[in-house]
Protein backbone atom coordinates (compact mmCIF):
# COMPACT_ATOMS: atom_id res chain seq x y z
CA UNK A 1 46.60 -97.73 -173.21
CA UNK A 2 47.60 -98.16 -169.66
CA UNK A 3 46.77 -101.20 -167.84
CA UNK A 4 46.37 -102.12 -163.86
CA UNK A 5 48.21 -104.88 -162.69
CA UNK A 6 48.03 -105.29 -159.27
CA UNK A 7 47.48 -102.08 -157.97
CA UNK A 8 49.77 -100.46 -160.25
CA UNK A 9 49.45 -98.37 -162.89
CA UNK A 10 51.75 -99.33 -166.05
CA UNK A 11 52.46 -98.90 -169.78
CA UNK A 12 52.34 -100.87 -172.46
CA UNK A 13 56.07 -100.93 -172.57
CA UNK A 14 56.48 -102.60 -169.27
CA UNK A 15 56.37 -106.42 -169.14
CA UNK A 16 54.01 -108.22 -167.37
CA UNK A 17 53.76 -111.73 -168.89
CA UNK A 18 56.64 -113.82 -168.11
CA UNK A 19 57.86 -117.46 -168.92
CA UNK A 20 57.14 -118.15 -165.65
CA UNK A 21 53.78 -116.53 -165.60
CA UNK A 22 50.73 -119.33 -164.77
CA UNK A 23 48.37 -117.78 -167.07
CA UNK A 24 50.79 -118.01 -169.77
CA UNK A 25 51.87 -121.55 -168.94
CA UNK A 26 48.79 -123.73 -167.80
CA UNK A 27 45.70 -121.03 -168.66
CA UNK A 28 45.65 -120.71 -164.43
CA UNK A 29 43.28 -117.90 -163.71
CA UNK A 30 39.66 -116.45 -164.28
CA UNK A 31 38.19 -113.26 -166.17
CA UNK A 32 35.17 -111.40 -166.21
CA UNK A 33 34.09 -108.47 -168.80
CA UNK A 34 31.95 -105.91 -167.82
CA UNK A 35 30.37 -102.63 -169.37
CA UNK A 36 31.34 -99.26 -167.79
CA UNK A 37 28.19 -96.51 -169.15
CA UNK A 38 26.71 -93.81 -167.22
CA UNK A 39 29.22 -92.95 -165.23
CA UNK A 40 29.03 -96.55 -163.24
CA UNK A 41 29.33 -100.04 -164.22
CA UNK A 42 26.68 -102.29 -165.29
CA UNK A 43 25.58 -104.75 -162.82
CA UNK A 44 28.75 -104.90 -160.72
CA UNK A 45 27.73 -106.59 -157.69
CA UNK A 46 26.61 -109.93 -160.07
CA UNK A 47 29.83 -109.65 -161.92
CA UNK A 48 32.20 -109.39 -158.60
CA UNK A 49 30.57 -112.04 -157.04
CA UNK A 50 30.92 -114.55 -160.38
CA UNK A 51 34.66 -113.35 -160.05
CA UNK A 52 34.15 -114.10 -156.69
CA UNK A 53 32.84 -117.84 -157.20
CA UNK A 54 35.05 -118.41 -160.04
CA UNK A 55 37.83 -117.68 -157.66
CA UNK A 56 36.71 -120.18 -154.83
CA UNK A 57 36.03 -123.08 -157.64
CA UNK A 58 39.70 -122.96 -159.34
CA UNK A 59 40.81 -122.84 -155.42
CA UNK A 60 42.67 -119.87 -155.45
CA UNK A 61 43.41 -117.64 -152.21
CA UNK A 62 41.17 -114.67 -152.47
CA UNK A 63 43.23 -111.64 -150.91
CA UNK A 64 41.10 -109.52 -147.63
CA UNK A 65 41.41 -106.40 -149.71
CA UNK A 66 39.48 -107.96 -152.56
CA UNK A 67 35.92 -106.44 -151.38
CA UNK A 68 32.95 -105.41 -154.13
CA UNK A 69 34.13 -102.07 -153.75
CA UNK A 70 38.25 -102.00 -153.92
CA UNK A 71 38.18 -103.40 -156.94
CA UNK A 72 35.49 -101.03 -158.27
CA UNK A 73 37.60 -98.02 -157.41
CA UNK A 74 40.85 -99.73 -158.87
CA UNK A 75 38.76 -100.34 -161.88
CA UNK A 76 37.65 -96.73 -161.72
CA UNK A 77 40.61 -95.26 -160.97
CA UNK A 78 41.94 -96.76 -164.26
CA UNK A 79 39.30 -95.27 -166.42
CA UNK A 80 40.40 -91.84 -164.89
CA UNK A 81 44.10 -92.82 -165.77
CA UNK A 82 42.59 -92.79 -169.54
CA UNK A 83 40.39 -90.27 -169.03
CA UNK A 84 37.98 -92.29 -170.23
CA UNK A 85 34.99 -91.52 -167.39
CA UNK A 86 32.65 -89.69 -170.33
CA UNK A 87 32.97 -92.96 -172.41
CA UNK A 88 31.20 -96.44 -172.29
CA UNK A 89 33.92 -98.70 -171.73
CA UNK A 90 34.58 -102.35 -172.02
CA UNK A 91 36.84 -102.96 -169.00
CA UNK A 92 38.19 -106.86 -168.44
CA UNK A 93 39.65 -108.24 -164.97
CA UNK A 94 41.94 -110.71 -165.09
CA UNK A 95 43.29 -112.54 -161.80
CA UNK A 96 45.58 -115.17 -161.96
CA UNK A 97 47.31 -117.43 -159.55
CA UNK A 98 51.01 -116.29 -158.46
CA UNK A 99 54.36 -117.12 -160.70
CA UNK A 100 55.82 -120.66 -159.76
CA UNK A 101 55.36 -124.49 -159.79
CA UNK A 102 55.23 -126.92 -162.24
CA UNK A 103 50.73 -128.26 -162.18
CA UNK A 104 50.90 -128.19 -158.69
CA UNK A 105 51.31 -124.43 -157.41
CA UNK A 106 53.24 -123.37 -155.23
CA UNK A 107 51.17 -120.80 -153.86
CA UNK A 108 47.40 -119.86 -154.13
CA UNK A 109 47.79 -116.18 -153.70
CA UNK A 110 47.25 -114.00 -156.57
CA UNK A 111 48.05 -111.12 -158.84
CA UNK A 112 45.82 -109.75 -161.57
CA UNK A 113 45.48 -106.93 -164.60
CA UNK A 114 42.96 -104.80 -165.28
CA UNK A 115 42.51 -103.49 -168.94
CA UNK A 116 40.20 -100.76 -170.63
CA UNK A 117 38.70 -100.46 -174.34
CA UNK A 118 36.62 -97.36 -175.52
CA UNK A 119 32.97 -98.58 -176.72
CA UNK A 120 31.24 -97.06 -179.27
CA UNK A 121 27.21 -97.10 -177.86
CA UNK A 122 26.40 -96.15 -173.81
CA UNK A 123 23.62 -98.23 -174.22
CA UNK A 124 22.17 -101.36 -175.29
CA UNK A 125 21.83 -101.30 -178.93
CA UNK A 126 19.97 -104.04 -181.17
CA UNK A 127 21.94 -104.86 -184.19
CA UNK A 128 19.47 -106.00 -186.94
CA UNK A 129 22.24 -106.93 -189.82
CA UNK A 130 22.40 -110.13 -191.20
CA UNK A 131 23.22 -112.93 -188.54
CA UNK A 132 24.35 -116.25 -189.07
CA UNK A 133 25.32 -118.87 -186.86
CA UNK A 134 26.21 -122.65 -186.93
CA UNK A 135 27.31 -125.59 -185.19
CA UNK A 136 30.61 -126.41 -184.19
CA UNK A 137 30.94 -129.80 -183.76
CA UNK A 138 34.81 -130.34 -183.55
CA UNK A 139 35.52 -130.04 -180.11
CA UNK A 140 32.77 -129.93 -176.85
CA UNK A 141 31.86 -127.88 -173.57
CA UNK A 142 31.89 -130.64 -170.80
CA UNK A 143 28.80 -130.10 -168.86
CA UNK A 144 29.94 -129.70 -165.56
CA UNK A 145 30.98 -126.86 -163.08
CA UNK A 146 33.62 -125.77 -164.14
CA UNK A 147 32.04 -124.75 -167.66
CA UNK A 148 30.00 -122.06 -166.13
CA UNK A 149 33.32 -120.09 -164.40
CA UNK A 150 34.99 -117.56 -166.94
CA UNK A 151 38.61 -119.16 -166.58
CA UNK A 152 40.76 -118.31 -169.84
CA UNK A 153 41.08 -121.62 -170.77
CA UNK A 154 39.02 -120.88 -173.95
CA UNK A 155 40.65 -123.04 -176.18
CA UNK A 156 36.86 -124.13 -177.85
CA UNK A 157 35.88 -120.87 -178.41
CA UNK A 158 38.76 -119.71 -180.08
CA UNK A 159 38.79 -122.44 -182.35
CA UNK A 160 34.93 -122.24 -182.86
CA UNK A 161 35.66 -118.40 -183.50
CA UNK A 162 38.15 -119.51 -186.25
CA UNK A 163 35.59 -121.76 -187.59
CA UNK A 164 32.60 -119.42 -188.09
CA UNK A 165 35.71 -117.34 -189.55
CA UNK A 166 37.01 -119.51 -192.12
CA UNK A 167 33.37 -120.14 -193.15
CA UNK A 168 31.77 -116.84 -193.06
CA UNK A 169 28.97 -117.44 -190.20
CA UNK A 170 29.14 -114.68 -187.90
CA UNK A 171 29.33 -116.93 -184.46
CA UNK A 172 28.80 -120.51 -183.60
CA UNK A 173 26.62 -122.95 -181.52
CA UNK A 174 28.47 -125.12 -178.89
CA UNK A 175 27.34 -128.08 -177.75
CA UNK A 176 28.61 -130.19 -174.52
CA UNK A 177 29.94 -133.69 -174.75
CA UNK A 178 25.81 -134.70 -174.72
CA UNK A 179 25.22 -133.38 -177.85
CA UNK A 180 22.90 -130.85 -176.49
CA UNK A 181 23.18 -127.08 -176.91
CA UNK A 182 25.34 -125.42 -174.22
CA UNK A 183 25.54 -121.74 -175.52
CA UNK A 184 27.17 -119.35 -177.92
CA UNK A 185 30.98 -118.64 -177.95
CA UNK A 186 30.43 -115.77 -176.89
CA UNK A 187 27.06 -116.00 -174.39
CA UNK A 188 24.06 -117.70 -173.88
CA UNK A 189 21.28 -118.37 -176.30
CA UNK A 190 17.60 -118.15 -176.17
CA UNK A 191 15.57 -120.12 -178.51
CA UNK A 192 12.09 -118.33 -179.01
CA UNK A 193 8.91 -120.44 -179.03
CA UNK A 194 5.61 -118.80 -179.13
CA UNK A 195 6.11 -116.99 -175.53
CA UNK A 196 8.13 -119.77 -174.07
CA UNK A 197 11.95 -118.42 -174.07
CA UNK A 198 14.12 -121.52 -173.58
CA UNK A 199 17.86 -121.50 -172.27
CA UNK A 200 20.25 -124.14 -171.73
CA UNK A 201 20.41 -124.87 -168.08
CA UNK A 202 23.86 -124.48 -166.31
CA UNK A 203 24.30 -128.14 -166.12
CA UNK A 204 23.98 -128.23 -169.69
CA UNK A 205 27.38 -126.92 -170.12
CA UNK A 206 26.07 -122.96 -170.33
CA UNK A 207 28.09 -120.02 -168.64
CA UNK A 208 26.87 -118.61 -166.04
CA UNK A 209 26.07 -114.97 -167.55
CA UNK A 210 25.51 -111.98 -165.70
CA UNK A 211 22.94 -110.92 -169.03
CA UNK A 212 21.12 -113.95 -169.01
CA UNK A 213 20.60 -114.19 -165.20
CA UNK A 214 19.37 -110.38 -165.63
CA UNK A 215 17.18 -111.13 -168.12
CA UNK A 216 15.82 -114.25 -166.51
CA UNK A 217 15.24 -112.13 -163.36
CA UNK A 218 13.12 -109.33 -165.41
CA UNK A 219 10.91 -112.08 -166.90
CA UNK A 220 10.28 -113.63 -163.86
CA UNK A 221 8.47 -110.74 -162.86
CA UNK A 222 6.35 -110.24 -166.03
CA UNK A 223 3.43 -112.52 -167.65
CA UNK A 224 4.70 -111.78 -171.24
CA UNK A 225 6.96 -114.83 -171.79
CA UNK A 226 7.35 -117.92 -169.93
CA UNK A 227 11.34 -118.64 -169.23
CA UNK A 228 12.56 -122.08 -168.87
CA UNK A 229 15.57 -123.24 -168.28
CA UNK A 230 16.15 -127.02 -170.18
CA UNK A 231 18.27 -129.25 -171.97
CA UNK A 232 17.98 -128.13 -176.11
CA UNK A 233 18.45 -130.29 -178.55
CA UNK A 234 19.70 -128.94 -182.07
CA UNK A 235 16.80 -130.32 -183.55
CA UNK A 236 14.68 -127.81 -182.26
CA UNK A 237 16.49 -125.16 -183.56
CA UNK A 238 15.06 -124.87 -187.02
CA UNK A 239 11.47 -125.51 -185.39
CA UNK A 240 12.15 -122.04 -183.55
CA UNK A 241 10.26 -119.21 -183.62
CA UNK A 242 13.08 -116.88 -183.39
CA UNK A 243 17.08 -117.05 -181.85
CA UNK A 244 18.78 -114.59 -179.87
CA UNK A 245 22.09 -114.87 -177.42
CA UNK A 246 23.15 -112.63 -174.41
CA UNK A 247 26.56 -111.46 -173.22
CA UNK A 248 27.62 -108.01 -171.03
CA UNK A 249 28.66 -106.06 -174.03
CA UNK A 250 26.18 -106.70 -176.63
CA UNK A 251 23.11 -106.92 -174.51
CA UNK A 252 21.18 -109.23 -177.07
CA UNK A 253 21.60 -109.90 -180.19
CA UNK A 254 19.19 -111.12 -182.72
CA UNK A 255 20.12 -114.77 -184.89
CA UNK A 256 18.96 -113.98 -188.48
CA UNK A 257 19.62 -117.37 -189.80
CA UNK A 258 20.93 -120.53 -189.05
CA UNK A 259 20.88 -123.27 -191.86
CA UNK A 260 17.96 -122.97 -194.23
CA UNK A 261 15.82 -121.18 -191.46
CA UNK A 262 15.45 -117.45 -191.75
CA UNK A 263 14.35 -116.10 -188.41
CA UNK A 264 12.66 -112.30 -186.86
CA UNK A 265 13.97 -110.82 -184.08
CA UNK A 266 10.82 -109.08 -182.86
CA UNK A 267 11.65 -110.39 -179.59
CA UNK A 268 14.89 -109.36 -178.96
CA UNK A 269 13.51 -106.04 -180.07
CA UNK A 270 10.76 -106.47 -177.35
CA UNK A 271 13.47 -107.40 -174.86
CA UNK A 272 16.35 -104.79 -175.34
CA UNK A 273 14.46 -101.78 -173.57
CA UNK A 274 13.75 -103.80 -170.74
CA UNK A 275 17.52 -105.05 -170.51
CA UNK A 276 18.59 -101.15 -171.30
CA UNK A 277 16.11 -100.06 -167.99
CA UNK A 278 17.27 -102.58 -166.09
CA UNK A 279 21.03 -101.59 -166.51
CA UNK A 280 20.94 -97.81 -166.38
CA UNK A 281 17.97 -97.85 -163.30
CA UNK A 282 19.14 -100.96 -161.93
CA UNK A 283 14.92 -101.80 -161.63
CA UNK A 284 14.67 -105.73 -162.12
């Protein structure tokens, strides 16, 4: 695999973490993962400008050349390098502020990698196998702003992953420091009741997802369901009619169970063709 590391091309033999590094040493930098599938990738503009914002909130210097479409054609020119541009790829940006400084920086510029990861479905897919999720209760999202930026501080979610792990559930619910739901580890959840579709808001604790803010958009538009963003309470989960997340890779994906509650996913199924028209037509 080769990678792109600020503007440069390089193999997996080359080093590009060092002790020195600020990712490495203090977690000091954002990512964002988006889907590359036919031949362009999915909702760019909303994932550059989250990059963008996530950039401006951890205070680091964002570079002149850093426009919507340089780095689309240095993420582009990377799938070429693994002649990948026939494939749906996962592709993840990385930036991180420059080597140097104990806490304090010494420097706000930046440097950054860009990595690629053959997919195995162009589109959207819904995955109907068994699903089971729980609450992880050991550590908490703090509900405040800097929750909803994709820095790679994700301490919580990997220990949540290692959690539903361990105890064979599939992914996990986080809550924030209120006790109310902020999201998945890995995206945003919808709790399903009658044609309400509830989300937690992004004070709440929730990332700010490019899939969920799609989706939102699209539903806005239609009279089917009824989207509201609001505070969730676990308590409300087993009273669903149905739970489903969001993230840029999966699309949606259908909860099958959580606790004693066994749950449909006829709306995620209802929702995934919309999502799948939305990304390859950009029509929201």
């Amino acid at each position: 695999m080769k990678l792109n590391y600020n503007g440069n091309l390089i193999t997996d033999s080359d080093t590009v973490l060092t002790i020195k590094n600020r990712a490495f040493l203090y977690g000091d930098g954002v990512f964002d993962t988006c889907k590359y599938s036919y031949q362009k990738l999915i909702f760019w503009e909303e994932h550059y400008l989250r990059l963008m914002a996530g950039m401006r909130i951890l205070r680091m210097d964002i570079p002149m050349v850093f426009s919507m479409e340089y780095l689309e054609e240095e993420i582009l020119t990377l799938i070429k390098a693994n002649s990948l541009e026939n494939n749906p790829v996962r592709v993840r940006i990385t930036i991180f502020r420059k080597d140097g400084g104990k806490y304090t920086p010494i420097t706000n510029e930046v440097d950054y990698i860009i990595e690629t990861e053959v997919m195995n479905n162009p589109f959207y897919v819904l995955n109907e196998e068994p699903y089971e999720v729980e609450l992880f209760k050991d550590f908490f999202v703090q509900p405040d702003l800097l929750a909803n930026v994709k820095h790679i501080n994700r301490t919580v979610n990997v220990l949540g992953s290692i959690f539903a792990e361990e105890n064979d559930y599939q992914n996990c619910i986080l809550l924030n420091s209120n006790k109310s739901i902020a999201g998945m580890l890995n995206g945003n959840l919808f709790v399903v009741q009658g044609n309400a579709l509830k989300t937690p808001p992004l004070t709440d604790g929730a990332l700010n997802g490019i899939t969920r803010k799609m989706l939102i958009k699209t539903l806005n538009k239609t009279e089917d369901y009824e989207v509201i963003e609001t505070s969730i309470s676990p308590f409300e989960l087993q009273k669903a009619d149905e739970l489903f997340f969001t993230n840029s890779l999966v699309g949606i994906q259908p909860i099958s169970q959580y606790r004693k509650k066994a749950y449909p996913c006829t709306t995620a199924k209802s929702l995934i063709g919309k999502l799948n028209t939305s990304a390859r037509f950009g029509v929201v």
